[in-house]
Protein backbone atom coordinates (compact mmCIF):
# COMPACT_ATOMS: atom_id res chain seq x y z
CA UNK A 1 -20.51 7.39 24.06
CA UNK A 2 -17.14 9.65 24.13
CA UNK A 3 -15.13 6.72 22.76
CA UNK A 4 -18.01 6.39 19.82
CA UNK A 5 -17.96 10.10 18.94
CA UNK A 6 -14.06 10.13 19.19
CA UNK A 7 -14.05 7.52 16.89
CA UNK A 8 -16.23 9.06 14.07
CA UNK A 9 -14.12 11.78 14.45
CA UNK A 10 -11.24 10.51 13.59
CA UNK A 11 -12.45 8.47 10.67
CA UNK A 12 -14.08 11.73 9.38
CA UNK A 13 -10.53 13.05 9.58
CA UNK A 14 -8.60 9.95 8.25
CA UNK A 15 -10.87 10.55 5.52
CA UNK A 16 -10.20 13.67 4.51
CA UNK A 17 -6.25 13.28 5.04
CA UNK A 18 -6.54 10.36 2.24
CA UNK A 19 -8.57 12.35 -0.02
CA UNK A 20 -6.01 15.55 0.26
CA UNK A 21 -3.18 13.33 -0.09
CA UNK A 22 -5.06 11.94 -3.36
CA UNK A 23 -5.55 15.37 -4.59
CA UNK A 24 -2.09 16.55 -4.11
CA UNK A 25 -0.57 13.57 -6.16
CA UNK A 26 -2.56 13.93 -8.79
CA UNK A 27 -2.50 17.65 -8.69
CA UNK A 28 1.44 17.34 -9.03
CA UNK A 29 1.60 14.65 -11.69
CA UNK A 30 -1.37 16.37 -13.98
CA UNK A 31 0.37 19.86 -13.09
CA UNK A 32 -3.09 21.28 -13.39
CA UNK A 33 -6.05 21.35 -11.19
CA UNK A 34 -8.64 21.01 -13.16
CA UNK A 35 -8.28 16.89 -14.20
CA UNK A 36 -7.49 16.13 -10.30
CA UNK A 37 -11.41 18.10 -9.57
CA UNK A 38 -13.18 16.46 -12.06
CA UNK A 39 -11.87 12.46 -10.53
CA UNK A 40 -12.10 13.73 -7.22
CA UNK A 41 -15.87 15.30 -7.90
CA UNK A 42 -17.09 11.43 -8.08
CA UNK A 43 -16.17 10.69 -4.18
CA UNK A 44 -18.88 12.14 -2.60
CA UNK A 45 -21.54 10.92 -4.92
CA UNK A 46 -20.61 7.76 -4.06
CA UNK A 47 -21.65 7.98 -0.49
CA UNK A 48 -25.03 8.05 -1.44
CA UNK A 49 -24.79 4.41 -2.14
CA UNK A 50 -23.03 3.87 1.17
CA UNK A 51 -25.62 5.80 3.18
CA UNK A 52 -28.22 4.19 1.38
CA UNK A 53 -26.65 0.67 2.41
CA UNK A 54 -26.38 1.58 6.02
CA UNK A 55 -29.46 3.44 5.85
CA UNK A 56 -31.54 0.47 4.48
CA UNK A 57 -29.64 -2.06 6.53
CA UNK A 58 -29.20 -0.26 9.84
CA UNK A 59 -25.75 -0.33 10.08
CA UNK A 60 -24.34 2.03 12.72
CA UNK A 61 -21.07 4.27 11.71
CA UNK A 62 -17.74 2.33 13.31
CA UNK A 63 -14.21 2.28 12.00
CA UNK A 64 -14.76 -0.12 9.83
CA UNK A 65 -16.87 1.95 7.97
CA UNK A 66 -15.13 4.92 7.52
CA UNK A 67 -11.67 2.36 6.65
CA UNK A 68 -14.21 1.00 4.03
CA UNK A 69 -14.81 4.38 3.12
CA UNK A 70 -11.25 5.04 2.73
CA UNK A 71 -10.74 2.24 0.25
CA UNK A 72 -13.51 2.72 -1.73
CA UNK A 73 -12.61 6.59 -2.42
CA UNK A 74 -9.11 4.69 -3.69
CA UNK A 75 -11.05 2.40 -5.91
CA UNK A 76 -13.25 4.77 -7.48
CA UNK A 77 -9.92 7.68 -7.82
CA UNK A 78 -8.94 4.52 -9.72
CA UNK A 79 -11.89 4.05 -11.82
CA UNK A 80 -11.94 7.98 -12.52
CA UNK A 81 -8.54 8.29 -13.78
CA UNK A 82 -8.87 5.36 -15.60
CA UNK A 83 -11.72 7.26 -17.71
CA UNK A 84 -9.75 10.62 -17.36
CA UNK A 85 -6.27 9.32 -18.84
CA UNK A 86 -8.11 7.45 -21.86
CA UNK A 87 -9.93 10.75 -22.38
CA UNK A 88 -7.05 12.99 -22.65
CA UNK A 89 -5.41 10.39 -24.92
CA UNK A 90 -8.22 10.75 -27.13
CA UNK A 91 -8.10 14.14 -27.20
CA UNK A 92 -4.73 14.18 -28.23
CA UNK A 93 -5.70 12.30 -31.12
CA UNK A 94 -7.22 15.71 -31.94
CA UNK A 95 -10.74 14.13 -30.91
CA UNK A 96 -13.74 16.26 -30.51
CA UNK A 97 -13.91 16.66 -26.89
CA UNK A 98 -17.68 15.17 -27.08
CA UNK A 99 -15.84 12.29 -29.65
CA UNK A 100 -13.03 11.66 -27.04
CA UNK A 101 -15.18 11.21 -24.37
CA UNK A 102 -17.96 8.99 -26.30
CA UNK A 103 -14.72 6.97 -27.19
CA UNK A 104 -13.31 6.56 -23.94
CA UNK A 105 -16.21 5.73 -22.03
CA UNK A 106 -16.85 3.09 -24.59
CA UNK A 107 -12.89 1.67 -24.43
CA UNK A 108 -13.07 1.84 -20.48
CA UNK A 109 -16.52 0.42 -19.71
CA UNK A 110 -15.00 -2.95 -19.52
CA UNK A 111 -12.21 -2.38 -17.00
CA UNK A 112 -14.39 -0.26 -15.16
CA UNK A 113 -17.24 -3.13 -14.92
CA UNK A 114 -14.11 -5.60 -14.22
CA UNK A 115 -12.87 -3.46 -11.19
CA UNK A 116 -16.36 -3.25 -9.61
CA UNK A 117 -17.91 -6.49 -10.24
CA UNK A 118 -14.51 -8.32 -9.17
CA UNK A 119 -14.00 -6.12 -5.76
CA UNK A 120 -18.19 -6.53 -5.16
CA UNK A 121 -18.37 -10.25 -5.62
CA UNK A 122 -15.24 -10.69 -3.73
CA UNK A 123 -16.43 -8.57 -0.63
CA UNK A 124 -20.26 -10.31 -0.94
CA UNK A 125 -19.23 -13.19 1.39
CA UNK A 126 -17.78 -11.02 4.17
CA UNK A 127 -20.55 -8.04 3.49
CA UNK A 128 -23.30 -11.27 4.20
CA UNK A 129 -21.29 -12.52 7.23
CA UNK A 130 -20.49 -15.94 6.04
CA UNK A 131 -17.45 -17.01 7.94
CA UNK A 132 -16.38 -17.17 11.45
CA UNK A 133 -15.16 -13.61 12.84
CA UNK A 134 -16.94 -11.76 9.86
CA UNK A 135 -19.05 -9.86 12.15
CA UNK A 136 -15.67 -7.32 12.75
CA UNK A 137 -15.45 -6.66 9.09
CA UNK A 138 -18.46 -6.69 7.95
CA UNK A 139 -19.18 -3.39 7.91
CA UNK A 140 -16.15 -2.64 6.18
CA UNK A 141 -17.26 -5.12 3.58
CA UNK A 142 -20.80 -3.66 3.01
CA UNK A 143 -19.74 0.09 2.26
CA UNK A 144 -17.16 -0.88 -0.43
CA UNK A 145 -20.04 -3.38 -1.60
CA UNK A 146 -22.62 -0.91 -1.54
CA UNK A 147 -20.33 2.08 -2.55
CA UNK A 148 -18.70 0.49 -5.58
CA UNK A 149 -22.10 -0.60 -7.28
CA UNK A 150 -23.49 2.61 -7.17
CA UNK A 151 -20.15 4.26 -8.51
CA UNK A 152 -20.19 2.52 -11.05
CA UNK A 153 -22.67 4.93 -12.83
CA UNK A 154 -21.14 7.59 -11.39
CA UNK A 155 -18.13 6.96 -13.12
CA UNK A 156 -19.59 5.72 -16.20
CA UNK A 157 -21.86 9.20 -15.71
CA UNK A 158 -21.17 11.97 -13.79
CA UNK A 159 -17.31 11.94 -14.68
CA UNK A 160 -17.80 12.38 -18.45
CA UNK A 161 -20.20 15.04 -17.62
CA UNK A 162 -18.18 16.97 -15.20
CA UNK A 163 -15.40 16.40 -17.41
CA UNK A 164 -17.17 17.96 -20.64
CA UNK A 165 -18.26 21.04 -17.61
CA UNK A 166 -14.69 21.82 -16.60
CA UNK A 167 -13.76 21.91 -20.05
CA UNK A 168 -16.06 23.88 -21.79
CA UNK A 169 -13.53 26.24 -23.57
CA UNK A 170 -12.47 23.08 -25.19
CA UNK A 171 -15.02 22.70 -28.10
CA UNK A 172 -12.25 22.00 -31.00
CA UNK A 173 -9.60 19.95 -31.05
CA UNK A 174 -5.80 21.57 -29.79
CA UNK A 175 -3.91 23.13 -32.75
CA UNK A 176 -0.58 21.94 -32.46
CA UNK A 177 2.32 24.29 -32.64
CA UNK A 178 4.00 23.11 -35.65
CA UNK A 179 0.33 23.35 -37.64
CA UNK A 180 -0.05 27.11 -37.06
């Protein structure tokens, strides 16, 4: 019982060290805070799909969940910046913010849908337990299953939205110097 709660946490900790670390990079290379939020905002809507997996299933926290949990918070940082970057290139374009984003979630639905469906049918065998020695894994398998199908509207969603939210002083497009 010690070992168990010792274990959950420090995959509740390993957790939050990867999602810091996540932050800080992106914090440094956007040199703003505000594009690093809106990505990182998807993370925890995303463990709704988990919990409902587990929940529905029954399956118990372990270590392989939370290192499933780990990789799918990298996967769907990916899918977020993904739809971010495209945004902010559209913008540039001197885009309507509401134009940019209609655009990018448009150009990025594919790779988006790509990412998840590829990474979901590839963990489907091991998330079943087809295989000798899956039964270790599985777990792992099942959250990034489970957590990647329901991000999928989260970042095809809620990113756009909480994008257009932390942005809401940006209505017209940016004036560039030279143009004033």
């Amino acid at each position: 019982r010690k070992t168990h709660e010792q274990g959950q946490k420090t995959g509740g900790i390993l957790l939050a060290m990867a999602i810091f670390l996540v932050f800080v990079e992106m914090a440094v290379q956007y040199e703003s805070l505000t594009n690093p939020l809106v990505i990182l905002f998807s993370i925890p809507f995303t463990t709704i799909g988990v919990g409902l997996g587990l929940w529905l299933f029954d399956i118990p926290l372990s270590m392989p969940v939370w290192l499933g949990l780990i990789m799918l918070s990298g996967i769907v940082v990916n899918n977020a910046i993904v739809l971010v970057e495209q945004i902010e290139i559209e913008r540039e374009k001197n885009n309507q913010i509401i134009d940019a984003i209609s655009t990018a979630a448009s150009l990025r639905l594919r790779p988006i849908l790509m990412t998840t469906l590829t990474t979901v049918l590839g963990m489907t065998p091991l998330a079943i337990g087809l295989g000798e020695g899956s039964e270790m894994l599985q777990p792992l398998a099942f959250v990034i299953a489970w957590g990647l199908s329901f991000s999928m509207l989260v970042s095809l969603v809620l990113v756009p939205v909480v994008y257009r939210l932390f942005h809401f002083r940006a209505t017209s497009p940016q004036i560039n110097a030279n143009e004033r």
